[in-house]
N, C-alpha and C. Protein backbone atom coordinates (compact mmCIF):
# COMPACT_ATOMS: atom_id res chain seq x y z
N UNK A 1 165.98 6.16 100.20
CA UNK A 1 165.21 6.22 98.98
C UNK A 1 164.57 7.61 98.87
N UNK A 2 164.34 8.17 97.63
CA UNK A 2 163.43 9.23 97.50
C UNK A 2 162.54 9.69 97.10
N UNK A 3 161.31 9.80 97.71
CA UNK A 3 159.92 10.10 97.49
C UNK A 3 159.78 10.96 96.81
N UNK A 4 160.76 12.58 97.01
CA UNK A 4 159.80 13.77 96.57
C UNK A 4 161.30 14.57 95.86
N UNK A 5 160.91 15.20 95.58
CA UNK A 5 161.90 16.41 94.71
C UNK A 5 161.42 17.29 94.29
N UNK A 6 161.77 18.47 94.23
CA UNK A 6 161.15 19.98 93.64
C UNK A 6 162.34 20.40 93.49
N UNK A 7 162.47 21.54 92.68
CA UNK A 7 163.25 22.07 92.16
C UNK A 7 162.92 23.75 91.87
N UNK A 8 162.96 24.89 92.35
CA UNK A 8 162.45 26.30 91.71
C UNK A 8 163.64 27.10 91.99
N UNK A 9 162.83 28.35 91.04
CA UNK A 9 163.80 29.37 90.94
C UNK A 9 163.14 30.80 91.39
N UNK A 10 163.52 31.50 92.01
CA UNK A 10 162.80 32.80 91.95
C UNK A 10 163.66 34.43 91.96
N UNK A 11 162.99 34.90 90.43
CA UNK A 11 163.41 36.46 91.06
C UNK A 11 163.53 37.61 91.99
N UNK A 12 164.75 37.91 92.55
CA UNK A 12 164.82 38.76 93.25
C UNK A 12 163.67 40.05 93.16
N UNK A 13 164.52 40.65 92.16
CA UNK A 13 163.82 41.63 91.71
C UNK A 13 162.03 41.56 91.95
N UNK A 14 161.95 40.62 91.14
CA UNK A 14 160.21 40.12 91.17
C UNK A 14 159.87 40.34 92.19
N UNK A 15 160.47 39.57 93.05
CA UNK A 15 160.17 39.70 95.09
C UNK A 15 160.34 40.87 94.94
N UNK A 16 160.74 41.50 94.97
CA UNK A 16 161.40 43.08 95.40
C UNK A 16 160.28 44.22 94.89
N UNK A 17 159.44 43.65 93.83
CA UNK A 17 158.18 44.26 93.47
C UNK A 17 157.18 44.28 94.08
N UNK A 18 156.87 42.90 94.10
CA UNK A 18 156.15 42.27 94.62
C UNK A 18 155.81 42.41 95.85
N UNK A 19 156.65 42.63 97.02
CA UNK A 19 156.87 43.11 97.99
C UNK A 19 156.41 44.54 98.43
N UNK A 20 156.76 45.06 97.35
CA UNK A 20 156.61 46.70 97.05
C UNK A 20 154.92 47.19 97.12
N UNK A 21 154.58 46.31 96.35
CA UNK A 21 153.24 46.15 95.80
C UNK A 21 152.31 45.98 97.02
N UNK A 22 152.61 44.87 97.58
CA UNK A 22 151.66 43.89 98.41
C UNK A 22 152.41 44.09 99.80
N UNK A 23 152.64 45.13 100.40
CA UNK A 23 153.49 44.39 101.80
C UNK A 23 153.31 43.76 102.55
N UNK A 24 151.69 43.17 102.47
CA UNK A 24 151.06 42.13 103.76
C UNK A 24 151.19 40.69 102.65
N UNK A 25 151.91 40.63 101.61
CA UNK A 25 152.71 39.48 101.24
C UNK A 25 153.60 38.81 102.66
N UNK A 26 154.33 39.45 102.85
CA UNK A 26 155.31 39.03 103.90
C UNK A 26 154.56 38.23 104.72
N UNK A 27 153.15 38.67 105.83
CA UNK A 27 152.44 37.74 106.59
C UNK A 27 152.03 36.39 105.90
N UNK A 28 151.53 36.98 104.99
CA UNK A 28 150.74 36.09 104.09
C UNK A 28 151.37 34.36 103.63
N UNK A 29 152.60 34.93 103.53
CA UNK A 29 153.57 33.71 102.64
C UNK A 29 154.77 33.13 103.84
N UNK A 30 155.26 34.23 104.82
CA UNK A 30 156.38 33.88 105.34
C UNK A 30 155.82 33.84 106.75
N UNK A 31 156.55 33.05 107.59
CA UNK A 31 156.43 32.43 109.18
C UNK A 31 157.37 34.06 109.86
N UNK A 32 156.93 34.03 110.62
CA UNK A 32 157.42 35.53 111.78
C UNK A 32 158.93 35.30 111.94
N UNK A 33 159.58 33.70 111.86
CA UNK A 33 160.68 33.80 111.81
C UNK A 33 161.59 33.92 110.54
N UNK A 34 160.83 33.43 109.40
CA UNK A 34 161.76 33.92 108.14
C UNK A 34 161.59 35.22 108.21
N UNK A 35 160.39 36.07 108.03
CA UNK A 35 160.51 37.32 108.19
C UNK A 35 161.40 38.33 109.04
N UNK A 36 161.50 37.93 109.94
CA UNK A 36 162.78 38.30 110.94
C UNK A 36 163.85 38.06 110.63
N UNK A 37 164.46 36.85 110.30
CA UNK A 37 165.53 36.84 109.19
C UNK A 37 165.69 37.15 108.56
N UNK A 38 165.09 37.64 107.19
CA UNK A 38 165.20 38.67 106.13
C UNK A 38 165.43 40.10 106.29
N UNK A 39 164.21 40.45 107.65
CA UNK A 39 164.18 41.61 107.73
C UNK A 39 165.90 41.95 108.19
N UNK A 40 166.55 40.85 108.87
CA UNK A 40 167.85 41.57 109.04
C UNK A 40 169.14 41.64 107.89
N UNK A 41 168.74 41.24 107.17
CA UNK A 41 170.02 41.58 106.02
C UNK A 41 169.54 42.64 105.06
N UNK A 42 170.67 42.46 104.84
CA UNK A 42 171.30 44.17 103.97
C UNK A 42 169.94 44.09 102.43
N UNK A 43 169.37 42.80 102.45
CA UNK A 43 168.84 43.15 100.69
C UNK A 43 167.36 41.69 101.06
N UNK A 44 166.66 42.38 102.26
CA UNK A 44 165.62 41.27 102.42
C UNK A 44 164.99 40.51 100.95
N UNK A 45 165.02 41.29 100.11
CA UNK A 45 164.11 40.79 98.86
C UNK A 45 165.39 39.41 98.19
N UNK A 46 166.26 39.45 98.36
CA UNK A 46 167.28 38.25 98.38
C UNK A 46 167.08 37.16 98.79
N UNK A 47 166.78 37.41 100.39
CA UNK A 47 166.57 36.33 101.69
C UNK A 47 165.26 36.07 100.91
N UNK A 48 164.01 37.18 101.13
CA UNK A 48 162.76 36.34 100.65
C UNK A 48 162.88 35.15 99.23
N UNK A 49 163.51 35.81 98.28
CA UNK A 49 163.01 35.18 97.39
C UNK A 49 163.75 33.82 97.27
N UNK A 50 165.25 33.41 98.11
CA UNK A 50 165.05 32.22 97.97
C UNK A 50 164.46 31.38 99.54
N UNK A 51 163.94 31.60 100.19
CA UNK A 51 162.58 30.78 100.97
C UNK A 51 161.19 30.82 100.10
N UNK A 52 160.95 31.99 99.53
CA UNK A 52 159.57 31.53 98.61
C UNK A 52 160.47 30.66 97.67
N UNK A 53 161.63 30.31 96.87
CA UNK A 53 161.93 29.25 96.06
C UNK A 53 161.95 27.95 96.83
N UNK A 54 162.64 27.64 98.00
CA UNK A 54 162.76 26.84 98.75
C UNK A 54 161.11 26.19 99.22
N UNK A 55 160.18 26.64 99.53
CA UNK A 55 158.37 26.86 99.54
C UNK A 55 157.92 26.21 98.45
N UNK A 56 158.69 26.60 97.41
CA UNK A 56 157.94 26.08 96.01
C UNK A 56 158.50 24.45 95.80
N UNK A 57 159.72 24.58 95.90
CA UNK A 57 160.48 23.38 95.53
C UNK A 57 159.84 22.40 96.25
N UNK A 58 159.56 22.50 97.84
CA UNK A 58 159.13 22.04 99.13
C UNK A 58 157.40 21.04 98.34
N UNK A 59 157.01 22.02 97.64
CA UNK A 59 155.14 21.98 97.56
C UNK A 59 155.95 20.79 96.38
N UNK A 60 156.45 21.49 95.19
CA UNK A 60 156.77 20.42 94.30
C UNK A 60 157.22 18.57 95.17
N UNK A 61 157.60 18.42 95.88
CA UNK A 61 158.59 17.41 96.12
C UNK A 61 157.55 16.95 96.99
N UNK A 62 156.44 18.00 97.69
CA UNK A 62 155.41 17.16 98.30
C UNK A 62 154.32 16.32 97.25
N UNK A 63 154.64 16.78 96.35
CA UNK A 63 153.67 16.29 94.44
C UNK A 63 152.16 16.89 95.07
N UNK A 64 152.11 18.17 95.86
CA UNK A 64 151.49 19.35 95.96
C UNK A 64 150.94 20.26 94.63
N UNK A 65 152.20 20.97 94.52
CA UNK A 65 152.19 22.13 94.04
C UNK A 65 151.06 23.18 95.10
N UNK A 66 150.76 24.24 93.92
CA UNK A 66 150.03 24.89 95.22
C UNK A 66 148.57 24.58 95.24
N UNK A 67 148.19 23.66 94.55
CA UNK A 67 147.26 22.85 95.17
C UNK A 67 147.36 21.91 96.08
N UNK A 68 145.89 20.96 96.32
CA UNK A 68 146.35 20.11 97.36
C UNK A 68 145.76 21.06 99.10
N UNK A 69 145.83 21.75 99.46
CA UNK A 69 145.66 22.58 100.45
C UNK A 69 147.18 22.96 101.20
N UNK A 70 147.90 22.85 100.69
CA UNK A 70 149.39 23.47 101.19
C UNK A 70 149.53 24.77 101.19
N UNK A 71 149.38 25.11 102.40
CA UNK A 71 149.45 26.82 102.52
C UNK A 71 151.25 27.49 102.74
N UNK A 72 151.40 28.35 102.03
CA UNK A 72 152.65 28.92 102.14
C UNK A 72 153.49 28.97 103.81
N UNK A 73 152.87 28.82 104.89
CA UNK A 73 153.29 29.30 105.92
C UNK A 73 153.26 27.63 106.55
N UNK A 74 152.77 26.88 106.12
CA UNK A 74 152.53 25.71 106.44
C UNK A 74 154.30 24.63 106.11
N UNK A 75 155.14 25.71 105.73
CA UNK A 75 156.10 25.16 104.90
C UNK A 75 157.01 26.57 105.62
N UNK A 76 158.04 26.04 106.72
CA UNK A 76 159.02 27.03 106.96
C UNK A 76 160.43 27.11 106.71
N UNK A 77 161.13 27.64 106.15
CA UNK A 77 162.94 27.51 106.12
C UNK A 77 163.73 27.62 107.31
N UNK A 78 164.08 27.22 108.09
CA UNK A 78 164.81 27.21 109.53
C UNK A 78 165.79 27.21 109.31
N UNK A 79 166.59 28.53 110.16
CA UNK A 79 168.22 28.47 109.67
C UNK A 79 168.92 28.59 110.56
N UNK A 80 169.67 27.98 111.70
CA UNK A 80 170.43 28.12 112.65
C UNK A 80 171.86 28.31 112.45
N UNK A 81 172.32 29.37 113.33
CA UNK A 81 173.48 29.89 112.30
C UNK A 81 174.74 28.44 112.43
N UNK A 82 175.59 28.87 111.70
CA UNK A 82 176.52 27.71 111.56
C UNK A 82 175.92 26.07 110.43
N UNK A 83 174.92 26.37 110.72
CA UNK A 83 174.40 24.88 110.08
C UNK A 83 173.26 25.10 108.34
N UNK A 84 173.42 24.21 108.34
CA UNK A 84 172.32 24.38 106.59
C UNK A 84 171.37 24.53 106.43
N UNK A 85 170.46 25.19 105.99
CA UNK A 85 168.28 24.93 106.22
C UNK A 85 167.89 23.84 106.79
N UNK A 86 167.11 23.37 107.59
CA UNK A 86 166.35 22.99 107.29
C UNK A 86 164.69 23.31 106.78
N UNK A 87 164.12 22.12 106.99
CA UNK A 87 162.46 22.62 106.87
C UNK A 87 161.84 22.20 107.97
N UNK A 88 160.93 22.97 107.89
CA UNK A 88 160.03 22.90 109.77
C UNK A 88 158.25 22.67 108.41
N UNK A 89 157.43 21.55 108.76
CA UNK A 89 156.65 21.47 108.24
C UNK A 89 155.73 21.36 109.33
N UNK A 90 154.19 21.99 108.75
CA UNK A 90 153.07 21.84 109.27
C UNK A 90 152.09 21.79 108.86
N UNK A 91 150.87 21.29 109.63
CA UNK A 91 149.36 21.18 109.04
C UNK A 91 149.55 20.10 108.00
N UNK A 92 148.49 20.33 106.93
CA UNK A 92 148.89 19.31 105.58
C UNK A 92 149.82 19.60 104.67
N UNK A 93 151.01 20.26 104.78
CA UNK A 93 152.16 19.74 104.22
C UNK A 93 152.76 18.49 105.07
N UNK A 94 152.82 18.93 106.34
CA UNK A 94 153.31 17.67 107.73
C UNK A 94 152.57 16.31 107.15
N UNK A 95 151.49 16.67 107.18
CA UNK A 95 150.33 15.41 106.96
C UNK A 95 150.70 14.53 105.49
N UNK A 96 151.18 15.41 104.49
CA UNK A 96 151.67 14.84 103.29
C UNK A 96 152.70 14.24 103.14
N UNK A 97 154.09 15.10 104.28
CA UNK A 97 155.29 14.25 103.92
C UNK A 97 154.99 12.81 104.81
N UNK A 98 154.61 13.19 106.01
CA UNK A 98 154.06 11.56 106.54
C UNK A 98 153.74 10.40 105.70
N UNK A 99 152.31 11.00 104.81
CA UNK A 99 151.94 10.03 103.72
C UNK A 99 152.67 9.48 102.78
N UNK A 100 154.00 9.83 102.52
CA UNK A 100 154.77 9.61 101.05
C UNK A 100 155.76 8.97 101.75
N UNK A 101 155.60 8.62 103.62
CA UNK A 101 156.35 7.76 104.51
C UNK A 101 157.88 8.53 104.45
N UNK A 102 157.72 9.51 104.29
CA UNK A 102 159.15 10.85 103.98
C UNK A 102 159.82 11.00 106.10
N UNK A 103 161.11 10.64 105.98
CA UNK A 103 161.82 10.63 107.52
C UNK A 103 162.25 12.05 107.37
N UNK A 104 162.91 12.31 106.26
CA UNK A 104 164.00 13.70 106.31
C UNK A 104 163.90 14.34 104.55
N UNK A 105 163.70 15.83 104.81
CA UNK A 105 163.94 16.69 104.18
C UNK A 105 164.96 17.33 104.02
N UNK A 106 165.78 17.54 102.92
CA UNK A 106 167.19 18.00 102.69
C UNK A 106 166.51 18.84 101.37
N UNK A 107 167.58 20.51 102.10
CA UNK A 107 167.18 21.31 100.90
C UNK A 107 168.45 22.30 101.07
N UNK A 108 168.67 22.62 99.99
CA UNK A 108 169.63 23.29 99.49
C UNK A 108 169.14 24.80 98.83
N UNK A 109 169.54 26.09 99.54
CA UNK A 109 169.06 27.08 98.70
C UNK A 109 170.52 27.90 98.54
N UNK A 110 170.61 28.49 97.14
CA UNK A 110 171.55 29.57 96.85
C UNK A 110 171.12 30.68 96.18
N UNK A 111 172.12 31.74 95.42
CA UNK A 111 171.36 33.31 95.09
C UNK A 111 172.72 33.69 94.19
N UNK A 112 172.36 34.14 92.97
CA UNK A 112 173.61 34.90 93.02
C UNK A 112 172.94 36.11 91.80
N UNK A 113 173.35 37.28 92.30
CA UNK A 113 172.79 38.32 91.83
C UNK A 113 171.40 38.55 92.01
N UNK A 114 170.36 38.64 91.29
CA UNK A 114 169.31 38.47 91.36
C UNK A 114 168.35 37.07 91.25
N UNK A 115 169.27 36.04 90.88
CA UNK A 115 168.11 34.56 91.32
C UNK A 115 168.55 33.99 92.23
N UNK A 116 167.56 33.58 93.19
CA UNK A 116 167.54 32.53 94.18
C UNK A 116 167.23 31.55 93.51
N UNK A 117 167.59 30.00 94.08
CA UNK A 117 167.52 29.01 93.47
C UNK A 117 167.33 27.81 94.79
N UNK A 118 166.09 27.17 94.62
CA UNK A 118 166.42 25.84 95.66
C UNK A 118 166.11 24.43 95.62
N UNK A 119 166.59 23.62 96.21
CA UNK A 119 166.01 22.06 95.71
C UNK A 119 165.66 21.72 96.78
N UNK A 120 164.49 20.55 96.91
CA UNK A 120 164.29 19.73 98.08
C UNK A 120 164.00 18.37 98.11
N UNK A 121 164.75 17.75 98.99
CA UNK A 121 164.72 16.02 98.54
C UNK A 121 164.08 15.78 99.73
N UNK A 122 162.93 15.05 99.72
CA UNK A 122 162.24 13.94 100.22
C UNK A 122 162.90 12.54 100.30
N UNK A 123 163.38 12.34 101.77
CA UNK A 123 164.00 10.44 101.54
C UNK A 123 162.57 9.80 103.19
N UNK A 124 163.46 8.21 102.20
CA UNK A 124 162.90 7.65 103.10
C UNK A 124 163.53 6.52 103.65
């Protein structure tokens, strides 16, 4: 059954400003290991912007948003090579999917050109 769903989109580019702008964004929003992942491909503002979509979708499907006390880092994209995202949750996002009695998170992120795009299903 499914509890939660989110759905976002985010600009590359935007990230790519944004980034520009703010570079202690990166601490701020991303876990030491997405950041390390990004930092290794050819067009990090790519990688970032679909984990901040994947983040958003995540908060949506927790029926969060970015209220609620869900902190950006509290919500990680885990990617082991060969295999699909998952999500690594903590603090009160953890505490929320518990509450909505949520077993497994399934999320899907893609990119093409400049939008990242991701979904996340909450089952139970």
């Amino acid at each position: 059954m499914i509890v939660g769903l989110g759905l976002d989109l985010c600009d590359a580019a935007r990230m790519r400003r944004a980034l520009g702008r703010h570079p202690r964004m990166v601490w701020r929003v991303f876990t030491e290991g997405e950041a390390a992942l990004c930092h290794r491909r050819k067009d990090p503002a790519v990688c970032f912007a679909a984990r901040f979509a994947a983040k958003e979708a995540a908060m949506k499907a927790l029926g969060t948003g970015w209220s609620g006390g869900v902190g950006w880092r509290q919500i990680e994209v885990v990617r082991h090579p060969g295999q699909a995202p998952t999500l690594a949750l903590y603090g009160l996002a953890l505490q929320r999917f518990d509450a909505l009695g949520a077993t497994r998170a399934v999320v899907t992120i893609t990119h093409e050109g400049n939008m990242a795009a991701a979904v996340v299903i909450l089952e139970r």
